[in-house]
PDB file of N, CA and C in Angstrom:
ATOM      1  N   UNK A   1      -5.749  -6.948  -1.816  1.00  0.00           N
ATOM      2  CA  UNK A   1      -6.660  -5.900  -1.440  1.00  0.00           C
ATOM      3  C   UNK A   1      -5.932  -4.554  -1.348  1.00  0.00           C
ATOM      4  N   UNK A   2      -4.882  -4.398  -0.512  1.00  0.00           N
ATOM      5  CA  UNK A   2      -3.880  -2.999  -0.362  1.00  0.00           C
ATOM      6  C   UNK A   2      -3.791  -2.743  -1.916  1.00  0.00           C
ATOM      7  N   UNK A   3      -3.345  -3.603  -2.913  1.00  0.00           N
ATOM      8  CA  UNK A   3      -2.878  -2.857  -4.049  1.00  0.00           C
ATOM      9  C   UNK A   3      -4.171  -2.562  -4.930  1.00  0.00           C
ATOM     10  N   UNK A   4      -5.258  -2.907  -4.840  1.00  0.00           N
ATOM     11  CA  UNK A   4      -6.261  -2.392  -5.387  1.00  0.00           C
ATOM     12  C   UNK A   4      -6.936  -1.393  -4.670  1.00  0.00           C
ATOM     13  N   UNK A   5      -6.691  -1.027  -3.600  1.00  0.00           N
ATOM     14  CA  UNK A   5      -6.676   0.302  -2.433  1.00  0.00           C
ATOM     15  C   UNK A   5      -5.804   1.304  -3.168  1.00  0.00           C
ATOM     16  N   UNK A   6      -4.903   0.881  -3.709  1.00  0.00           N
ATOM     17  CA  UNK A   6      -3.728   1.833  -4.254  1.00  0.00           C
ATOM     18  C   UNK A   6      -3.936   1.953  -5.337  1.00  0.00           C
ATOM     19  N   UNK A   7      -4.521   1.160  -6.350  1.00  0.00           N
ATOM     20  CA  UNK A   7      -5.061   1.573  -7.760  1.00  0.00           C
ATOM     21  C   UNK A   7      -6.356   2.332  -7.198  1.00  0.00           C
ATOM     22  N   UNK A   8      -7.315   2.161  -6.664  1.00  0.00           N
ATOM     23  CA  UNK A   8      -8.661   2.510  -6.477  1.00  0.00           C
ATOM     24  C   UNK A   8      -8.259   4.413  -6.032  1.00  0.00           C
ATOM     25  N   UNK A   9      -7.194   4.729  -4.994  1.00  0.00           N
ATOM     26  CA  UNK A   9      -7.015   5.699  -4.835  1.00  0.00           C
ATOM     27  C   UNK A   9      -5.792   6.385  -6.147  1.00  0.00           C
ATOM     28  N   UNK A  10      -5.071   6.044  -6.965  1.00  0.00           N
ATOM     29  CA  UNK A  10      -4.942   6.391  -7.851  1.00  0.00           C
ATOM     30  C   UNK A  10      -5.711   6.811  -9.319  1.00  0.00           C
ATOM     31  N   UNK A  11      -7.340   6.393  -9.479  1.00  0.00           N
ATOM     32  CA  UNK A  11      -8.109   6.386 -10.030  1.00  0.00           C
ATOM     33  C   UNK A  11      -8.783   7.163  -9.320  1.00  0.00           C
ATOM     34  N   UNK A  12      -9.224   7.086  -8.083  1.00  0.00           N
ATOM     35  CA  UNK A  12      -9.579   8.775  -7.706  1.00  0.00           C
ATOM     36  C   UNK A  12      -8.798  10.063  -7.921  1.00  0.00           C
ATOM     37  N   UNK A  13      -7.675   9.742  -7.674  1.00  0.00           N
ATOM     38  CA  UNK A  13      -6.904  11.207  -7.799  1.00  0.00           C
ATOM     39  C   UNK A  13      -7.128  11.434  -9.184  1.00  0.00           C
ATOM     40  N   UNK A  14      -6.800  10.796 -10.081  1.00  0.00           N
ATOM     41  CA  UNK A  14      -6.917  11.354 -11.640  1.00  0.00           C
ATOM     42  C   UNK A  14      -8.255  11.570 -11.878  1.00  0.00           C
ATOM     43  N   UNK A  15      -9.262  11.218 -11.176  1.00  0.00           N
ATOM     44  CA  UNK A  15     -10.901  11.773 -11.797  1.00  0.00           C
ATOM     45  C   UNK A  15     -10.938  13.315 -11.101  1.00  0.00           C
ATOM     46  N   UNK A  16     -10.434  13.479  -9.562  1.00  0.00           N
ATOM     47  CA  UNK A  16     -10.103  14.994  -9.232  1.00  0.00           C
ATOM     48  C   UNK A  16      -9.327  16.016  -9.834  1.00  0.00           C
ATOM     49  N   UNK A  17      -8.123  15.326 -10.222  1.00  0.00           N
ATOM     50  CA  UNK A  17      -7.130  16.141 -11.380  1.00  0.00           C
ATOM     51  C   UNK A  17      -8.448  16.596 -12.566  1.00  0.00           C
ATOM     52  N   UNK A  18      -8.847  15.626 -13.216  1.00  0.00           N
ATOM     53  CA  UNK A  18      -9.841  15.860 -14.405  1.00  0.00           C
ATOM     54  C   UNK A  18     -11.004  16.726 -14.515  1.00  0.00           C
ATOM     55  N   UNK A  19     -11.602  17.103 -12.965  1.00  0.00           N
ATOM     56  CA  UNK A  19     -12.621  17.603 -12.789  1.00  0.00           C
ATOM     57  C   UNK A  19     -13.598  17.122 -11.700  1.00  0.00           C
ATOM     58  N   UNK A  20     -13.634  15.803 -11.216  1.00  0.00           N
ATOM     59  CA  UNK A  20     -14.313  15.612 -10.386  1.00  0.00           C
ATOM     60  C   UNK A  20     -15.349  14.688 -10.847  1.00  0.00           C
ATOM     61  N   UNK A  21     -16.209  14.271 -10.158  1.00  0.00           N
ATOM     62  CA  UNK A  21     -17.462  12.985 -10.669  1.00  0.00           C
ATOM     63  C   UNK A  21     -18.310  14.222 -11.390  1.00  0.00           C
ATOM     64  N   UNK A  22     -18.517  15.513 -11.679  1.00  0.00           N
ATOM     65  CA  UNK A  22     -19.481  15.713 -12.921  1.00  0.00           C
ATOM     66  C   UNK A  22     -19.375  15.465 -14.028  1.00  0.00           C
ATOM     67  N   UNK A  23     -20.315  15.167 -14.701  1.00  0.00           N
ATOM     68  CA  UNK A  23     -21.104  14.122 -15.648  1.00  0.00           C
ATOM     69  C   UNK A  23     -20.448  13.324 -16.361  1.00  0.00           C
ATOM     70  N   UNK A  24     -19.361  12.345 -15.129  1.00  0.00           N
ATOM     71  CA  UNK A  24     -19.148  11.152 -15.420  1.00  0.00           C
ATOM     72  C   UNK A  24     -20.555  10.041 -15.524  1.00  0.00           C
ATOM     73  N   UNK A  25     -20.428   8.807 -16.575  1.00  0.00           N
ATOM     74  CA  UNK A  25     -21.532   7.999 -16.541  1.00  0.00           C
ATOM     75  C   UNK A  25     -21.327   7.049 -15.485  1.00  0.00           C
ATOM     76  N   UNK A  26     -22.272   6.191 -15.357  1.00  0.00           N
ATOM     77  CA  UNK A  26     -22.169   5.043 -14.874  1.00  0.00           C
ATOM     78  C   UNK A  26     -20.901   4.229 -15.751  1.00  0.00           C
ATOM     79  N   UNK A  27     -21.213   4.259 -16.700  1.00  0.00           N
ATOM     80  CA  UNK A  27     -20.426   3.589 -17.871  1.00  0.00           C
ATOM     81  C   UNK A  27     -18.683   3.922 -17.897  1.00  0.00           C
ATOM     82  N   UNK A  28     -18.567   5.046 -17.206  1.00  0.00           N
ATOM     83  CA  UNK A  28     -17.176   5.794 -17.165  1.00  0.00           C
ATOM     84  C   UNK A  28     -16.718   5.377 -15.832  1.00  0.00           C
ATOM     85  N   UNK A  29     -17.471   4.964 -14.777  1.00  0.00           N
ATOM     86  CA  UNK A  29     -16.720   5.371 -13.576  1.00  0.00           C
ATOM     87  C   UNK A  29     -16.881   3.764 -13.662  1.00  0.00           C
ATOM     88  N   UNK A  30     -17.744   2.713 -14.435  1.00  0.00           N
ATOM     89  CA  UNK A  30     -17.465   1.156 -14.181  1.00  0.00           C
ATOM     90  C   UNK A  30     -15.754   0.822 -14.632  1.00  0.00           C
ATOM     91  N   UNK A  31     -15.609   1.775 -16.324  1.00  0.00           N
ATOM     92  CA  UNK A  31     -14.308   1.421 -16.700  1.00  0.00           C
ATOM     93  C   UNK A  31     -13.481   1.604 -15.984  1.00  0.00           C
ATOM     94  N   UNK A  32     -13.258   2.704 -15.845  1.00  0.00           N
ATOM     95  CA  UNK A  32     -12.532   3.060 -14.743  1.00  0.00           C
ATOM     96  C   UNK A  32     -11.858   2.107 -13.722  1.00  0.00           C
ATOM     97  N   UNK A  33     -12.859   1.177 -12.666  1.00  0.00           N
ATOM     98  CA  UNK A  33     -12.696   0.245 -12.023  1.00  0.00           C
ATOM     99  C   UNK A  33     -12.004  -0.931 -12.882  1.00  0.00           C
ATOM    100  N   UNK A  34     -12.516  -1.270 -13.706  1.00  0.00           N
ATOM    101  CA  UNK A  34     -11.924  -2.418 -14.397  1.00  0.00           C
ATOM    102  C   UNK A  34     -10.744  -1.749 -14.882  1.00  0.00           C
ATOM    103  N   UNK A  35     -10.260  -0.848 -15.345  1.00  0.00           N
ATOM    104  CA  UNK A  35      -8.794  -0.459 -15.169  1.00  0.00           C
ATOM    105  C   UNK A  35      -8.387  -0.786 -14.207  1.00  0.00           C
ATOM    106  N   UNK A  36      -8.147  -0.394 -13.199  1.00  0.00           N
ATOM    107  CA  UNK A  36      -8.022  -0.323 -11.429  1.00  0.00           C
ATOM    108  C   UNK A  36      -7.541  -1.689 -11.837  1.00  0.00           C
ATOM    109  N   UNK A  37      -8.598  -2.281 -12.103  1.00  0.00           N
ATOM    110  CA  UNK A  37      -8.826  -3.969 -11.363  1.00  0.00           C
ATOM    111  C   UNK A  37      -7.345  -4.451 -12.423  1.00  0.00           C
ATOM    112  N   UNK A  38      -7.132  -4.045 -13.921  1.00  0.00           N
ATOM    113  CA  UNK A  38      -6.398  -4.558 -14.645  1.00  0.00           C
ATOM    114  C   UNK A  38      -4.950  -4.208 -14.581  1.00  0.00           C
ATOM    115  N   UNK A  39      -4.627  -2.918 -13.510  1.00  0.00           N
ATOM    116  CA  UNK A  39      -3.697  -2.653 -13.262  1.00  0.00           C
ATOM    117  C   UNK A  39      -2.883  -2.783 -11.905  1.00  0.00           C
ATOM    118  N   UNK A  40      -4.284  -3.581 -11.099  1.00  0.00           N
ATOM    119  CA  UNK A  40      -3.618  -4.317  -9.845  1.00  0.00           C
ATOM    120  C   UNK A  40      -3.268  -6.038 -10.122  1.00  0.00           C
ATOM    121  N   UNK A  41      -3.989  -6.483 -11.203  1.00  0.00           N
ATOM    122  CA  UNK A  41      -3.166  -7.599 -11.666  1.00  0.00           C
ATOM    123  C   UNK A  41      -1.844  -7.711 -11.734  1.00  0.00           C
ATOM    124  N   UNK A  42      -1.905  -6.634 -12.772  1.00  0.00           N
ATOM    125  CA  UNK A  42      -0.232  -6.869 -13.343  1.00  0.00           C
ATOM    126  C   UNK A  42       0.525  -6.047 -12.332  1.00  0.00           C
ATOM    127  N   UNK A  43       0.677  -5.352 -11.409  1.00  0.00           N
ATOM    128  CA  UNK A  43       1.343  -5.358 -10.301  1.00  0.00           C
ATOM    129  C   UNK A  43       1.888  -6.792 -10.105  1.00  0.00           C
ATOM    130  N   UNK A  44       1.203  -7.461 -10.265  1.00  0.00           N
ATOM    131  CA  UNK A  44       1.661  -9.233  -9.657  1.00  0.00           C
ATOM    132  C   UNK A  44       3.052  -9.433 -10.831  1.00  0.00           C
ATOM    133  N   UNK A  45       2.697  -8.754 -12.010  1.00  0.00           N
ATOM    134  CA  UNK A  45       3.828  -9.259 -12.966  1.00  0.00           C
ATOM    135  C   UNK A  45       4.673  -8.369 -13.723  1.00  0.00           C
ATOM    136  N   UNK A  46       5.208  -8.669 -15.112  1.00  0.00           N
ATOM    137  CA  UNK A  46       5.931  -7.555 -15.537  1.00  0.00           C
ATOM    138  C   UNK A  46       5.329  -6.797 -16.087  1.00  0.00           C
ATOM    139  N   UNK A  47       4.095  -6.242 -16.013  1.00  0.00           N
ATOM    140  CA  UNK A  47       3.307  -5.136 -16.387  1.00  0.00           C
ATOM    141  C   UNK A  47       2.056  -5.208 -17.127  1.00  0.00           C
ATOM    142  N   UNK A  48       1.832  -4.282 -18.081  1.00  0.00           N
ATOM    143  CA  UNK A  48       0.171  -4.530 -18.462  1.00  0.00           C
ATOM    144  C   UNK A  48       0.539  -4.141 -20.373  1.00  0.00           C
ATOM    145  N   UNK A  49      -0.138  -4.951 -20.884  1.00  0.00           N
ATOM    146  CA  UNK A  49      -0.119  -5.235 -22.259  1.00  0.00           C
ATOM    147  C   UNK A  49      -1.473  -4.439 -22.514  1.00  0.00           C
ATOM    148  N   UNK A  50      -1.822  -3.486 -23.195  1.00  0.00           N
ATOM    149  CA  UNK A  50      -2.925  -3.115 -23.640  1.00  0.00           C
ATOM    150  C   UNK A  50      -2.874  -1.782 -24.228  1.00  0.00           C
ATOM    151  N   UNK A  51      -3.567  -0.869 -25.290  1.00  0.00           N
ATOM    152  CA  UNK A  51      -3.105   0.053 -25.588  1.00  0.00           C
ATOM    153  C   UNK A  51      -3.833   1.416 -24.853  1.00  0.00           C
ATOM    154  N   UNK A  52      -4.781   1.097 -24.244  1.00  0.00           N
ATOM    155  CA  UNK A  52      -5.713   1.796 -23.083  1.00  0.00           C
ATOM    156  C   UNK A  52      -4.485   2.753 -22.794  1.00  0.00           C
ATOM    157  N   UNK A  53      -4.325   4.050 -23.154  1.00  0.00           N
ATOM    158  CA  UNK A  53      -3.607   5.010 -22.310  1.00  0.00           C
ATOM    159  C   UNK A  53      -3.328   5.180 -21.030  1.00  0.00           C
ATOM    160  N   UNK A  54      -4.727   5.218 -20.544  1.00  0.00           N
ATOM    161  CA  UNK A  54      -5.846   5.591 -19.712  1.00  0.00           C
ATOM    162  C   UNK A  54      -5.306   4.109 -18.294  1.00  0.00           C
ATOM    163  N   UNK A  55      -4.986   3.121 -18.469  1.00  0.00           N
ATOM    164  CA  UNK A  55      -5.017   1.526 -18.080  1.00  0.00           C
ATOM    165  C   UNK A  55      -3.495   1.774 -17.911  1.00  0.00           C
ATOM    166  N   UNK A  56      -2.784   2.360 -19.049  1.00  0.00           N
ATOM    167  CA  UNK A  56      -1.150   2.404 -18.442  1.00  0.00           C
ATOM    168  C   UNK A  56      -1.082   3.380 -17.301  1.00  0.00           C
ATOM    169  N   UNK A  57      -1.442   4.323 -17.517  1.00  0.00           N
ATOM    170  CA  UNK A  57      -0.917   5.257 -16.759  1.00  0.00           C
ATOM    171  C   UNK A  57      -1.517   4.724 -15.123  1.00  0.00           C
ATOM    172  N   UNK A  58      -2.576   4.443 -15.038  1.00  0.00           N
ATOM    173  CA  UNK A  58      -3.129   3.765 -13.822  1.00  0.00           C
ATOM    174  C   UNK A  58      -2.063   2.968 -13.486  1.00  0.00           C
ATOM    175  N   UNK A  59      -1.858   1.980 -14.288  1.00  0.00           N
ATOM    176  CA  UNK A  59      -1.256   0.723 -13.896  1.00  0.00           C
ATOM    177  C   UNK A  59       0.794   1.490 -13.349  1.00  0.00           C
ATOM    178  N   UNK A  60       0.883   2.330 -14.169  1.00  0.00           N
ATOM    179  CA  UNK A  60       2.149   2.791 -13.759  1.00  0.00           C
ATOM    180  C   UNK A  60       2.277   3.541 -13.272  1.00  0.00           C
ATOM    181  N   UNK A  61       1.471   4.599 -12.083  1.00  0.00           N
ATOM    182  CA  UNK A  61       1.223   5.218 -10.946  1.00  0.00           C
ATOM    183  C   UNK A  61       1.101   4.420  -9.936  1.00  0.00           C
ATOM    184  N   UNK A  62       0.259   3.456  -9.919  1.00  0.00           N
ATOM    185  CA  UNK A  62       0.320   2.389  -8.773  1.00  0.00           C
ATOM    186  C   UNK A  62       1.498   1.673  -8.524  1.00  0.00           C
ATOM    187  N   UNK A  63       2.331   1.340  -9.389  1.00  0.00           N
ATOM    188  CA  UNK A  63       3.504   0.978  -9.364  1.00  0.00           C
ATOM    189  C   UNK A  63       4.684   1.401  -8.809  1.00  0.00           C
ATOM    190  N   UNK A  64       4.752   2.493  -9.258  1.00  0.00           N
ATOM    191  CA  UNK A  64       5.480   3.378  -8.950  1.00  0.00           C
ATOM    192  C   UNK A  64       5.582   3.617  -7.225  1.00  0.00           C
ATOM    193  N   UNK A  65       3.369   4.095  -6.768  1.00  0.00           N
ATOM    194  CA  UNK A  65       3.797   4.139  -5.149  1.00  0.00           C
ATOM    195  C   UNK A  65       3.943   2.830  -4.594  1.00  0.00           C
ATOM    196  N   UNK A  66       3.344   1.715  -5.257  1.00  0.00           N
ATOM    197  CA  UNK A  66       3.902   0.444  -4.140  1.00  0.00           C
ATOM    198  C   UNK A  66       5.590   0.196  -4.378  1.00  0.00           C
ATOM    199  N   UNK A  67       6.058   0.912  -5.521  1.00  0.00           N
ATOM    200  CA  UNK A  67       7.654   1.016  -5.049  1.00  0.00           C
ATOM    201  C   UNK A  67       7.691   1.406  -3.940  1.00  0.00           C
ATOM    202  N   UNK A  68       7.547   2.843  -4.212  1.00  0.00           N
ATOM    203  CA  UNK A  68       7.690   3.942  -2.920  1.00  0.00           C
ATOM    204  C   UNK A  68       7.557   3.340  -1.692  1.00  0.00           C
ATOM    205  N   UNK A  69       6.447   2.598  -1.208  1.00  0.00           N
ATOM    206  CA  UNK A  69       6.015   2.025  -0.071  1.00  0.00           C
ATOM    207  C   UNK A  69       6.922   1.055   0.212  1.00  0.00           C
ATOM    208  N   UNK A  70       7.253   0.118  -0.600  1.00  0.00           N
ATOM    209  CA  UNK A  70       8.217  -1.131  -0.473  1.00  0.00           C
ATOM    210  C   UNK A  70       9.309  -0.872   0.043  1.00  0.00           C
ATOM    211  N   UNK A  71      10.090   0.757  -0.856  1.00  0.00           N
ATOM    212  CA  UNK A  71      11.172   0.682  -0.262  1.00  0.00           C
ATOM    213  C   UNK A  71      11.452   1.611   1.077  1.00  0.00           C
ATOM    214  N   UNK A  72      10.167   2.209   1.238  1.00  0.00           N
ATOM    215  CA  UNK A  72       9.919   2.861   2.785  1.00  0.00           C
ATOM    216  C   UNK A  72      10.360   1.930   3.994  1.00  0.00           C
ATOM    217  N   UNK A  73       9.465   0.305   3.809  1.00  0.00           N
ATOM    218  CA  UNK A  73       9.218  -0.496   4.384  1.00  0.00           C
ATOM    219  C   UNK A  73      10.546  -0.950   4.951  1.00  0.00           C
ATOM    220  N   UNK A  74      11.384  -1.039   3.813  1.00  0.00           N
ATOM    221  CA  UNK A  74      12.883  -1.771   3.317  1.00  0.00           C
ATOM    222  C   UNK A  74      13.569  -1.102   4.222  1.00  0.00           C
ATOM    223  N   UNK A  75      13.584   0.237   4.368  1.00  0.00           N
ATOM    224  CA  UNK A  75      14.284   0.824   5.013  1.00  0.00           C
ATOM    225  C   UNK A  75      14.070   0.896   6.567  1.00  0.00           C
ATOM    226  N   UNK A  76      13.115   0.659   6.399  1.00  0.00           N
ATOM    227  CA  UNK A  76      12.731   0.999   7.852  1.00  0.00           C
ATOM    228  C   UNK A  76      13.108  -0.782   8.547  1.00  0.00           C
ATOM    229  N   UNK A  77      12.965  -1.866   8.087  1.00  0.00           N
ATOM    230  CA  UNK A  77      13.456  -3.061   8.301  1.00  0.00           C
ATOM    231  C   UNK A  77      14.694  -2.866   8.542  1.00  0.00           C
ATOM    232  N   UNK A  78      15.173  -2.253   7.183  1.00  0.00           N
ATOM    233  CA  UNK A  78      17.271  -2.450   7.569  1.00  0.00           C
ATOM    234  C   UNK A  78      17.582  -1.484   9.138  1.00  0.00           C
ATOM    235  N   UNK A  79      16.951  -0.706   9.184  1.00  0.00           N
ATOM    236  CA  UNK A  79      16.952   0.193  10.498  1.00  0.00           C
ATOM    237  C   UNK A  79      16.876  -0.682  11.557  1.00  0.00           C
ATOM    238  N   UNK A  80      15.755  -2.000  11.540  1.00  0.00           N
ATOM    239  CA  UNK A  80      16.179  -2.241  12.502  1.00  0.00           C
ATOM    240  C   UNK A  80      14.154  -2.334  13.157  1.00  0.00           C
ATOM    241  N   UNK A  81      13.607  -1.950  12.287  1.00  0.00           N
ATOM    242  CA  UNK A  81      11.952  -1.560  12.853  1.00  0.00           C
ATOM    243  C   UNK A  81      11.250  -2.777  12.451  1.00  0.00           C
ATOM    244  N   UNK A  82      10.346  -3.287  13.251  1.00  0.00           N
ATOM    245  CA  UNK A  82       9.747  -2.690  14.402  1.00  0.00           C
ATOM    246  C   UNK A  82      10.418  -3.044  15.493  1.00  0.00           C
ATOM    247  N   UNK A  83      10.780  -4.199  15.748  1.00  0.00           N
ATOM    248  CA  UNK A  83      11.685  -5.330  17.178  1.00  0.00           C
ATOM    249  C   UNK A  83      12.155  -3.506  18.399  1.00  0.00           C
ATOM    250  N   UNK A  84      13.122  -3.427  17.661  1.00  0.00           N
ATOM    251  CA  UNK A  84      13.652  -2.236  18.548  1.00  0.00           C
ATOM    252  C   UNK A  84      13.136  -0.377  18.672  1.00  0.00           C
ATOM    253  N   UNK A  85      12.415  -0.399  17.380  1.00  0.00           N
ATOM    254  CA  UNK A  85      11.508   0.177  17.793  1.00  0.00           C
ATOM    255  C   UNK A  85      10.509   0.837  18.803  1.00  0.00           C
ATOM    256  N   UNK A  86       9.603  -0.580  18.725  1.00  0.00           N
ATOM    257  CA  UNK A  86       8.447  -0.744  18.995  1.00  0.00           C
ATOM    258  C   UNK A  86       8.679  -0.999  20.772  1.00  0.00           C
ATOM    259  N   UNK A  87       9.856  -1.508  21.327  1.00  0.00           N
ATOM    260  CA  UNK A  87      10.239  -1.955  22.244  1.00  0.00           C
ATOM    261  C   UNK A  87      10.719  -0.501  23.123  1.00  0.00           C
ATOM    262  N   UNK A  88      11.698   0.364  22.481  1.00  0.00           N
ATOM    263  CA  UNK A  88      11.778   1.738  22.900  1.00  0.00           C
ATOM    264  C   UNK A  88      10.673   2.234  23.132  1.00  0.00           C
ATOM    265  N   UNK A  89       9.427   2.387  21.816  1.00  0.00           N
ATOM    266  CA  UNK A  89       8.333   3.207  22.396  1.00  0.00           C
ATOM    267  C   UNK A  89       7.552   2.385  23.328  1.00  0.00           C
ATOM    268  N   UNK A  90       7.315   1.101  23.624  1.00  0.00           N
ATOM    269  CA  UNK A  90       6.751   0.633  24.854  1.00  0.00           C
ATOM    270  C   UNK A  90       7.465   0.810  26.430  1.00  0.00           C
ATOM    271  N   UNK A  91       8.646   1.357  25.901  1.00  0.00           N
ATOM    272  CA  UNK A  91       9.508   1.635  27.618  1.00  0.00           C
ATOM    273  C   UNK A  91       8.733   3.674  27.543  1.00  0.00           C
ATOM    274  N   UNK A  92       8.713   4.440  26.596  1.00  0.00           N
ATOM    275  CA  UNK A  92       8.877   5.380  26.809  1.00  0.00           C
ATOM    276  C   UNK A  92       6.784   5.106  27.579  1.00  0.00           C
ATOM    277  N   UNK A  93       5.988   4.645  26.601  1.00  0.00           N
ATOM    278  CA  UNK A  93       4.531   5.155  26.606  1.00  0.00           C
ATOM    279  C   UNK A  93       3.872   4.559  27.967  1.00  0.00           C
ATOM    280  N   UNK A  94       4.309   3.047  27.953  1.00  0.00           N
ATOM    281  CA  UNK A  94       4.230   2.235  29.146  1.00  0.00           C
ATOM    282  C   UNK A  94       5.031   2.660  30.903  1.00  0.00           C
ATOM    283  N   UNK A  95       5.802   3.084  30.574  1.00  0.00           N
ATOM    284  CA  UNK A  95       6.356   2.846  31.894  1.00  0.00           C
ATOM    285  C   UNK A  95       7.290   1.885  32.384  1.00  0.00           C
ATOM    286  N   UNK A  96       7.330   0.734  31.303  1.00  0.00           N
ATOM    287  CA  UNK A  96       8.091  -0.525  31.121  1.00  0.00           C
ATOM    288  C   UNK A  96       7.244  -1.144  32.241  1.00  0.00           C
ATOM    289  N   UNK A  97       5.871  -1.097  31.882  1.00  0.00           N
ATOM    290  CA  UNK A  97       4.967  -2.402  32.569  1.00  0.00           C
ATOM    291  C   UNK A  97       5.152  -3.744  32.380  1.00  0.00           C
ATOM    292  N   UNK A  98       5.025  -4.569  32.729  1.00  0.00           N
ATOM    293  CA  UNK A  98       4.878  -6.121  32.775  1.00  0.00           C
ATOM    294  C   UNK A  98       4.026  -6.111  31.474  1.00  0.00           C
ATOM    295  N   UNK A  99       2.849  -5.916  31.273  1.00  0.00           N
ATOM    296  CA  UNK A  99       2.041  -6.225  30.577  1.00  0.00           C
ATOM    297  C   UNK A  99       2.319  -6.011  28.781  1.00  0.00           C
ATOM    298  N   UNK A 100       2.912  -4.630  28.977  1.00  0.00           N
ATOM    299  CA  UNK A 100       3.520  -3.726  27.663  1.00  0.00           C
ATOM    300  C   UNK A 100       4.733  -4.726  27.002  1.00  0.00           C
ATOM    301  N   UNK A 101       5.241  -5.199  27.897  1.00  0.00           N
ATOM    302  CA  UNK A 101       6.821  -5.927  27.585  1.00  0.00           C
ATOM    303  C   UNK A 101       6.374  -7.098  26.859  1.00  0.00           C
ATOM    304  N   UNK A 102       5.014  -7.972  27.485  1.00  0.00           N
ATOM    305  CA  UNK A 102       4.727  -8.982  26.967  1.00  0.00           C
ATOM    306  C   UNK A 102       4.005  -9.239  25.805  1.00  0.00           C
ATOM    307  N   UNK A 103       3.234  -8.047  25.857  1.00  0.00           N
ATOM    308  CA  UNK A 103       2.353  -7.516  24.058  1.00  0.00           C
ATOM    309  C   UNK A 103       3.505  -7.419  22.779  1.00  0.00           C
ATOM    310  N   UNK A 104       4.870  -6.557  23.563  1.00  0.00           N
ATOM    311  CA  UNK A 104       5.996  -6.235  22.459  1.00  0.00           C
ATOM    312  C   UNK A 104       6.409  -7.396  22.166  1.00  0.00           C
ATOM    313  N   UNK A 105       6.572  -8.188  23.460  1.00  0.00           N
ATOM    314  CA  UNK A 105       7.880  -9.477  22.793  1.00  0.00           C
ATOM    315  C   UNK A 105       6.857 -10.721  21.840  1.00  0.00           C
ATOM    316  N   UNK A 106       5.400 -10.968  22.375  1.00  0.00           N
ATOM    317  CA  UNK A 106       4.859 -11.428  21.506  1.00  0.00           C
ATOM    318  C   UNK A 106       4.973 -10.788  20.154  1.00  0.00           C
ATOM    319  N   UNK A 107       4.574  -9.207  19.962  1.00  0.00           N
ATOM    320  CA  UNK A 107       4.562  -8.755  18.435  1.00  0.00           C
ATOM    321  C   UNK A 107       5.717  -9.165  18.113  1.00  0.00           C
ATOM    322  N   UNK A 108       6.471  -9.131  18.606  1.00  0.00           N
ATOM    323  CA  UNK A 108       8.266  -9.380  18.021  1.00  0.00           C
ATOM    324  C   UNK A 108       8.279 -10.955  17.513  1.00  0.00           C
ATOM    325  N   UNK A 109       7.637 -11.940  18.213  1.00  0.00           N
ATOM    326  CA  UNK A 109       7.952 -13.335  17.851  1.00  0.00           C
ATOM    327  C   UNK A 109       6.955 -13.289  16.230  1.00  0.00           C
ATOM    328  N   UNK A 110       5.742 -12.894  16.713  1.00  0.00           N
ATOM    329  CA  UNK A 110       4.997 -13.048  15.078  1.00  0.00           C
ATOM    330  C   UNK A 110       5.727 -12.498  14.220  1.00  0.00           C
ATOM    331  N   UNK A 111       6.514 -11.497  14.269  1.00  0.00           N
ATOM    332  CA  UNK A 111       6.887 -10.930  13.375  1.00  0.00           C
ATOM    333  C   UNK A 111       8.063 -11.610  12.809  1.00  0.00           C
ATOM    334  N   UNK A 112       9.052 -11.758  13.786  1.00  0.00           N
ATOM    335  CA  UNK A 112       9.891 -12.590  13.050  1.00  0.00           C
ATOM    336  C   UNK A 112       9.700 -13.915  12.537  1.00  0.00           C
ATOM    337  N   UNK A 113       8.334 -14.357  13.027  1.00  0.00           N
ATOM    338  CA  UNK A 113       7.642 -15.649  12.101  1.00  0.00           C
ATOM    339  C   UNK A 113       7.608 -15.497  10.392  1.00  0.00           C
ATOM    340  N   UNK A 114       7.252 -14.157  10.461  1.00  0.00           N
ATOM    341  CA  UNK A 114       6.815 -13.618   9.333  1.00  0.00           C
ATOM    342  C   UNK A 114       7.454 -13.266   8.686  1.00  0.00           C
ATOM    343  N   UNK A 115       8.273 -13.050   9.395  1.00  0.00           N
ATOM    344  CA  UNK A 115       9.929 -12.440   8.417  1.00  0.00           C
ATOM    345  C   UNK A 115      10.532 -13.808   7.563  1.00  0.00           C
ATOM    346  N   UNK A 116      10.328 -14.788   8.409  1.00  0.00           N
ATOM    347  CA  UNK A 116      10.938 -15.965   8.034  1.00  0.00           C
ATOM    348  C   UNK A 116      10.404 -17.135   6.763  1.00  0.00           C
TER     349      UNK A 116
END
């Protein structure tokens, strides 16, 4: 779903670059989607086979920001985020309540579930 959020808003930006929804068809703004849709596939793999200009460039804008995002993420993991984080800003916002400590250290166990 996120990466077709990320094609879907990459397919908006290029219809604003272009001009905007005037007198796009029905017929234009369906393709459109099925681009979207054909270029959040191949996100899953080594890319998109087709000669659609229009389908690459989608497909390799989206790519490009779920790099971007990935290695945001990456970094912010090697840092050390959320565990110690999230634990600092619950001493600063909380007060270091009872209650705050126990919301963090739960988020902390799912997470490192998840990590794992």
């Amino acid at each position: 779903m996120f990466r077709f959020a990320v094609a879907g808003y990459v397919v908006a930006l290029r219809c604003i670059k272009e001009g905007g929804a005037k007198g796009a068809s029905a017929e234009n703004i369906g393709s459109q989607m099925v681009d979207a849709m054909f270029a959040t596939y191949a996100t899953y793999f080594d890319g998109i086979l087709t000669k659609d200009r229009r389908c690459q460039e989608i497909y390799e804008t989206t790519a490009d920001v779920l790099k971007t995002i990935r290695s945001g993420f990456e970094k912010l993991k090697a840092d050390g985020w959320p565990n110690e984080a999230l634990m600092e800003a619950g001493k600063m916002e909380a007060g270091n309540s009872e209650q705050s400590k126990a919301k963090l250290a739960e988020y902390s166990q799912v997470h490192r579930r998840v990590d794992a």
